[in-house]
PDB file of N, CA and C in Angstrom:
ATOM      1  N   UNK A   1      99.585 114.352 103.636  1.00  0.00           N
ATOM      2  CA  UNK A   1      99.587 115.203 102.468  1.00  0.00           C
ATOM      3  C   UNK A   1     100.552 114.653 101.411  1.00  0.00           C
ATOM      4  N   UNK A   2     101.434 114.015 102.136  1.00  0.00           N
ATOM      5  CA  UNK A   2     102.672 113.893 100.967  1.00  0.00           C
ATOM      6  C   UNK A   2     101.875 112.257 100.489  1.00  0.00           C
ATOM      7  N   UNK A   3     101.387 111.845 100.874  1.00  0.00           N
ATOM      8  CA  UNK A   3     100.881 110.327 100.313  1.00  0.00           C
ATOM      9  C   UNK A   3      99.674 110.433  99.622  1.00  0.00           C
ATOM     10  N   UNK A   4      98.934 111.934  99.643  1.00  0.00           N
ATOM     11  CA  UNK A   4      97.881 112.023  98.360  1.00  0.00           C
ATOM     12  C   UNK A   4      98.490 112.804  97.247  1.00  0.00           C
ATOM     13  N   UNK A   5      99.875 112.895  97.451  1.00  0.00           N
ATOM     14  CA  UNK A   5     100.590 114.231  96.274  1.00  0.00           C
ATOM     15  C   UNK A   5     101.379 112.888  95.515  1.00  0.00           C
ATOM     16  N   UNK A   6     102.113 111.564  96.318  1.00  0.00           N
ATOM     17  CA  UNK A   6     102.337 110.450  95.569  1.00  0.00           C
ATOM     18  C   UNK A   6     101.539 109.438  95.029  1.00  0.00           C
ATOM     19  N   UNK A   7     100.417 109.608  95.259  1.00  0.00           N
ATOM     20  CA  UNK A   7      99.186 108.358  95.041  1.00  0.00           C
ATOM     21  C   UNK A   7      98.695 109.440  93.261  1.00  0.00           C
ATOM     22  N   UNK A   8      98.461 111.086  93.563  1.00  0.00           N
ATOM     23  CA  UNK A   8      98.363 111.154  92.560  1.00  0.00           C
ATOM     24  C   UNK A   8      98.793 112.432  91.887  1.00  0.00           C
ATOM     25  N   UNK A   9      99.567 112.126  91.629  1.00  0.00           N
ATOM     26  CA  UNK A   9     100.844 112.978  91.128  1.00  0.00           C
ATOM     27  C   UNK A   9     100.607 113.149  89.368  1.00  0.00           C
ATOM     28  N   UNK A  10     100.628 111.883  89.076  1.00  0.00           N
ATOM     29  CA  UNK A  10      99.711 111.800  87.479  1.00  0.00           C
ATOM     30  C   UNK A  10      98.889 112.733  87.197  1.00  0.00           C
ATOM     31  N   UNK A  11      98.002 112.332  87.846  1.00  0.00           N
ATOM     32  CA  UNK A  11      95.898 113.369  87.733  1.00  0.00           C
ATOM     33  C   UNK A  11      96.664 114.896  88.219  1.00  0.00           C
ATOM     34  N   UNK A  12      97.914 115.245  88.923  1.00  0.00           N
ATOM     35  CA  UNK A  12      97.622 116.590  88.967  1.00  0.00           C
ATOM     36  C   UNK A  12      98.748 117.469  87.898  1.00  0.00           C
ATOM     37  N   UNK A  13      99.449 116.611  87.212  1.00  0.00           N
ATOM     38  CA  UNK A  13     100.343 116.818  86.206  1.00  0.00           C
ATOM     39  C   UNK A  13      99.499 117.332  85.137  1.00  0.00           C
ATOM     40  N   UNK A  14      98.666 116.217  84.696  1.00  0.00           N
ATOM     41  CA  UNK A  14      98.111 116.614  83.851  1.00  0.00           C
ATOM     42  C   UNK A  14      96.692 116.874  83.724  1.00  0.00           C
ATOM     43  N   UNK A  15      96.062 117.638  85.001  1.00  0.00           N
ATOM     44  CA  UNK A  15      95.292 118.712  85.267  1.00  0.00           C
ATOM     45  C   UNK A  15      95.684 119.703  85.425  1.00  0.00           C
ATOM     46  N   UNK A  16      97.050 120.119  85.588  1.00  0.00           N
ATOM     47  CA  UNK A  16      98.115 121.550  85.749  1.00  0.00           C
ATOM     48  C   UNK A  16      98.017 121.710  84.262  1.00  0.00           C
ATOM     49  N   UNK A  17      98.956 120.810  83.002  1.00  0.00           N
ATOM     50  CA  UNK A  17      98.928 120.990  81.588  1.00  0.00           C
ATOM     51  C   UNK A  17      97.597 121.229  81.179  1.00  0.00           C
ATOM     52  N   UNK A  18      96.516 120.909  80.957  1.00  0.00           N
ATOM     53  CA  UNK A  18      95.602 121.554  80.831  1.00  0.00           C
ATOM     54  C   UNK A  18      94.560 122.517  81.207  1.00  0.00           C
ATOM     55  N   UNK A  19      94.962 122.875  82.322  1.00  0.00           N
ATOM     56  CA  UNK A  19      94.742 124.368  82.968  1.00  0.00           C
ATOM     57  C   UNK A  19      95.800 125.318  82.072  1.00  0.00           C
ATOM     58  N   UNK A  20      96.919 125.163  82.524  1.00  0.00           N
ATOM     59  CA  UNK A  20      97.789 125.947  81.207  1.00  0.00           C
ATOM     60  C   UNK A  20      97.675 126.491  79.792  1.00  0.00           C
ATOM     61  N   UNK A  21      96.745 125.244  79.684  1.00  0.00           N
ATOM     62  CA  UNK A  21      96.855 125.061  77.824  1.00  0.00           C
ATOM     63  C   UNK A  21      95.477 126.129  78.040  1.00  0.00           C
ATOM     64  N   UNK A  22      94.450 125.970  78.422  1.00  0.00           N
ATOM     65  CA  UNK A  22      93.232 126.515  78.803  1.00  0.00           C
ATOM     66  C   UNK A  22      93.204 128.628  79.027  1.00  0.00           C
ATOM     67  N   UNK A  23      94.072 128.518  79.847  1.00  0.00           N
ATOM     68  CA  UNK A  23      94.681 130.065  80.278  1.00  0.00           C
ATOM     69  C   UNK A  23      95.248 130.212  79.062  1.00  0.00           C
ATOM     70  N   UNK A  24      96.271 130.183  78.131  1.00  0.00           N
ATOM     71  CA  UNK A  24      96.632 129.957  76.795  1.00  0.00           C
ATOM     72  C   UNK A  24      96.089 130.755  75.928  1.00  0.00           C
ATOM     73  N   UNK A  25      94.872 129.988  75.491  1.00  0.00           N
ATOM     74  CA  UNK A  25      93.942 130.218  74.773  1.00  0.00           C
ATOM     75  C   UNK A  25      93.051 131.627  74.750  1.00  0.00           C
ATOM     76  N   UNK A  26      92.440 131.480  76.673  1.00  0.00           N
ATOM     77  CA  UNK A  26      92.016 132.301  77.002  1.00  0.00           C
ATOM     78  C   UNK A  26      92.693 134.035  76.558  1.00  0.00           C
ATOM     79  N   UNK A  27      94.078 133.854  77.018  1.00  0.00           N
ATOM     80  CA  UNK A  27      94.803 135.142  76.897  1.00  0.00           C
ATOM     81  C   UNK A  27      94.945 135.522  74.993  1.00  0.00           C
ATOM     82  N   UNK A  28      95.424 134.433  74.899  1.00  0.00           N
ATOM     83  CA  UNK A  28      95.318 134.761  73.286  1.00  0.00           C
ATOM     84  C   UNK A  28      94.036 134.878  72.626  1.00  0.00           C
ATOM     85  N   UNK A  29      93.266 134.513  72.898  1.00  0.00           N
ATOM     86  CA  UNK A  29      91.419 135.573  72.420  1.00  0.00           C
ATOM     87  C   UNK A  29      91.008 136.605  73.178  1.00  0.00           C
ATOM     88  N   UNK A  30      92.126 136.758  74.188  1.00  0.00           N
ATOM     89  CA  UNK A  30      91.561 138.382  74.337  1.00  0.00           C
ATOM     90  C   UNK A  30      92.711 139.046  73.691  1.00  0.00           C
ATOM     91  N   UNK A  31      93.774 138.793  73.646  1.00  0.00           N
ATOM     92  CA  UNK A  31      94.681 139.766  73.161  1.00  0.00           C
ATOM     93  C   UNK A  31      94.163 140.010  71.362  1.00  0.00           C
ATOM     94  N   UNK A  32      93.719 138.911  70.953  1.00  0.00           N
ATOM     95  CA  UNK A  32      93.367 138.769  69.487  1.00  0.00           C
ATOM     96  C   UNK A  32      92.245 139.721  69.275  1.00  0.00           C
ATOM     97  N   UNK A  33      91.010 139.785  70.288  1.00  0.00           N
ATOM     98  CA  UNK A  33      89.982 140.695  70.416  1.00  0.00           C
ATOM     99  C   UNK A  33      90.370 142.194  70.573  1.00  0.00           C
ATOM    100  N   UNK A  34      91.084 142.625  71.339  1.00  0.00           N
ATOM    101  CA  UNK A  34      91.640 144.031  71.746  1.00  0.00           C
ATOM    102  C   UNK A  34      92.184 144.505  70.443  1.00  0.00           C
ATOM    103  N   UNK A  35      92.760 143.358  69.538  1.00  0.00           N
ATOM    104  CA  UNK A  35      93.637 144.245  67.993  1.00  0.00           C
ATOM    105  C   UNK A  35      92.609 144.094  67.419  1.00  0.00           C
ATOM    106  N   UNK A  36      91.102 144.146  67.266  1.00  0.00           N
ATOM    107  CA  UNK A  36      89.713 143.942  66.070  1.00  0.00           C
ATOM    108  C   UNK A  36      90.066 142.607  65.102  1.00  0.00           C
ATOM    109  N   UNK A  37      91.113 141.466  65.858  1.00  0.00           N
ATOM    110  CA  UNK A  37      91.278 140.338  65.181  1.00  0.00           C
ATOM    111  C   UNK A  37      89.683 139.208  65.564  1.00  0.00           C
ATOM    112  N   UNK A  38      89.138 139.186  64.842  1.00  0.00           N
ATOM    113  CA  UNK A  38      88.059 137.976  65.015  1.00  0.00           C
ATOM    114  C   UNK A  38      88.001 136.874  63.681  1.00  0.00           C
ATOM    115  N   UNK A  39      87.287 136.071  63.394  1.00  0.00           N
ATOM    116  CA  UNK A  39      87.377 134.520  62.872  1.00  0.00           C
ATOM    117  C   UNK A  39      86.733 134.973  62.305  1.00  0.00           C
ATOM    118  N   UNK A  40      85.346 136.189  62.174  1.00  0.00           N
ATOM    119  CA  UNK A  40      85.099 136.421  61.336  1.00  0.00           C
ATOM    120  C   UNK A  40      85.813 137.116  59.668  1.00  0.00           C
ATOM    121  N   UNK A  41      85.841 137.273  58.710  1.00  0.00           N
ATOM    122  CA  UNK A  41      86.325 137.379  57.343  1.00  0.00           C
ATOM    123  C   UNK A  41      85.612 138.798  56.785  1.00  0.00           C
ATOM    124  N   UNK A  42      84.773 139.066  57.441  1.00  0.00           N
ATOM    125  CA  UNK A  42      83.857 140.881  56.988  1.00  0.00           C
ATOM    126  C   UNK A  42      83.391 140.417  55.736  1.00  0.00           C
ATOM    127  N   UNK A  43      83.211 139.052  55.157  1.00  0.00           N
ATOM    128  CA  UNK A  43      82.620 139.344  53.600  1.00  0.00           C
ATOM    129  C   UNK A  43      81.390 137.890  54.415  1.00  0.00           C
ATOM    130  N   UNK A  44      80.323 138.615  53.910  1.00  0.00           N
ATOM    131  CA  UNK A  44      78.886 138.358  54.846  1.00  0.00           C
ATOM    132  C   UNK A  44      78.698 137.573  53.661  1.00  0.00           C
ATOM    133  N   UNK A  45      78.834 137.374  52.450  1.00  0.00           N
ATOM    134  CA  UNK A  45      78.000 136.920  51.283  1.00  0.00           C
ATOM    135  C   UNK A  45      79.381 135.576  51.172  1.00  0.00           C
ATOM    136  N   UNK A  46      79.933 134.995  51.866  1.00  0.00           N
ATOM    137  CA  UNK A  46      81.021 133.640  52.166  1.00  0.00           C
ATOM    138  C   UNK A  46      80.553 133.096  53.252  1.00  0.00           C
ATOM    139  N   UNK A  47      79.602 133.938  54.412  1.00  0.00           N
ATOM    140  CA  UNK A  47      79.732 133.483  56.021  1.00  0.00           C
ATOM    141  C   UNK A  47      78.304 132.832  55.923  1.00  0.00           C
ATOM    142  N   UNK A  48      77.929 131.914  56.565  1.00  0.00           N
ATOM    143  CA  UNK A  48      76.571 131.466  57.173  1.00  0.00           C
ATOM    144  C   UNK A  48      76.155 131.867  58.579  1.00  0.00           C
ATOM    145  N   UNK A  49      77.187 132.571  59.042  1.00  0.00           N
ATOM    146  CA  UNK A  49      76.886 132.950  60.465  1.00  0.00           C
ATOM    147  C   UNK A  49      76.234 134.274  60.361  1.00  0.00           C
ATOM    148  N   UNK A  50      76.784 135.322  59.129  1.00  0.00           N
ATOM    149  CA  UNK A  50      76.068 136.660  60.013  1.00  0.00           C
ATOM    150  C   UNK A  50      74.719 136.948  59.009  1.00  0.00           C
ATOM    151  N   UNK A  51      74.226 137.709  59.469  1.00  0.00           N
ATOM    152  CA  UNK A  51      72.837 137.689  59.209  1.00  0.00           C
ATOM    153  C   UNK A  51      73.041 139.409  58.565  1.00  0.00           C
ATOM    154  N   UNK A  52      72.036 138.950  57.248  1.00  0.00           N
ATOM    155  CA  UNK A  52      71.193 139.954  56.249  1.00  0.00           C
ATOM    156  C   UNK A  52      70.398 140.853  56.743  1.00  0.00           C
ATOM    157  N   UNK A  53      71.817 142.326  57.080  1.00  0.00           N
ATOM    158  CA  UNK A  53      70.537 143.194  57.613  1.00  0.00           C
ATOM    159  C   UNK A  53      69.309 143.692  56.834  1.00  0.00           C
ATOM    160  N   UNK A  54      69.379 143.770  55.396  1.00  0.00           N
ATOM    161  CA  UNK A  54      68.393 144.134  54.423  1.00  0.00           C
ATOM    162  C   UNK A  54      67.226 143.672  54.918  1.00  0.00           C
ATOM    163  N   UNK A  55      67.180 142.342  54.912  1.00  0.00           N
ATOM    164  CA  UNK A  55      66.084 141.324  54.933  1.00  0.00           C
ATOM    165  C   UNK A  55      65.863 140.677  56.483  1.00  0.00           C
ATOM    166  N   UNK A  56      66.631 140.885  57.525  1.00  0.00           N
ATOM    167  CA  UNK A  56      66.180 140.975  58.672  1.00  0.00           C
ATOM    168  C   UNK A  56      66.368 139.433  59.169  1.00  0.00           C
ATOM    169  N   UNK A  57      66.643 138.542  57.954  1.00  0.00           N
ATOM    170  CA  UNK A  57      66.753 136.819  58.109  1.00  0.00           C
ATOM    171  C   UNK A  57      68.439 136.522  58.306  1.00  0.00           C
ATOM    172  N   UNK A  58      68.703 135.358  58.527  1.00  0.00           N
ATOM    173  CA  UNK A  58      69.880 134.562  58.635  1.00  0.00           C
ATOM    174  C   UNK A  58      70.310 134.314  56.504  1.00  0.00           C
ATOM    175  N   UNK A  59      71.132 134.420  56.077  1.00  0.00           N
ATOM    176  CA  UNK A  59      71.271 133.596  54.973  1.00  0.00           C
ATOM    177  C   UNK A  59      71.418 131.731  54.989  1.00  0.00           C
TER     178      UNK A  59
END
């Protein structure tokens, strides 16, 4: 055990840092979601993402 933890000690350093960084993220878009914080901007006539309920299409 101890000679696959020194052979690769590297690969699990920095598979730990990016598991971290990963959980991170994760927690901070839910905590951001729970306060009604989203990426969206609420002004539909700037966005290409949300869609024209009038007209039933995408802009």
């Amino acid at each position: 055990m101890l000679e696959f933890l020194a052979e690769n000690w590297g690969n699990l350093l920095v598979g730990g840092l990016l598991l971290a960084a990963v959980v991170f993220v994760v927690i901070k878009l839910i905590k951001e979601g729970g306060r009604g914080k989203s990426s969206c901007c609420s002004d539909c006539s700037k966005c290409r993402g949300c869609t024209n309920e009038k007209e039933g299409k995408r802009k």
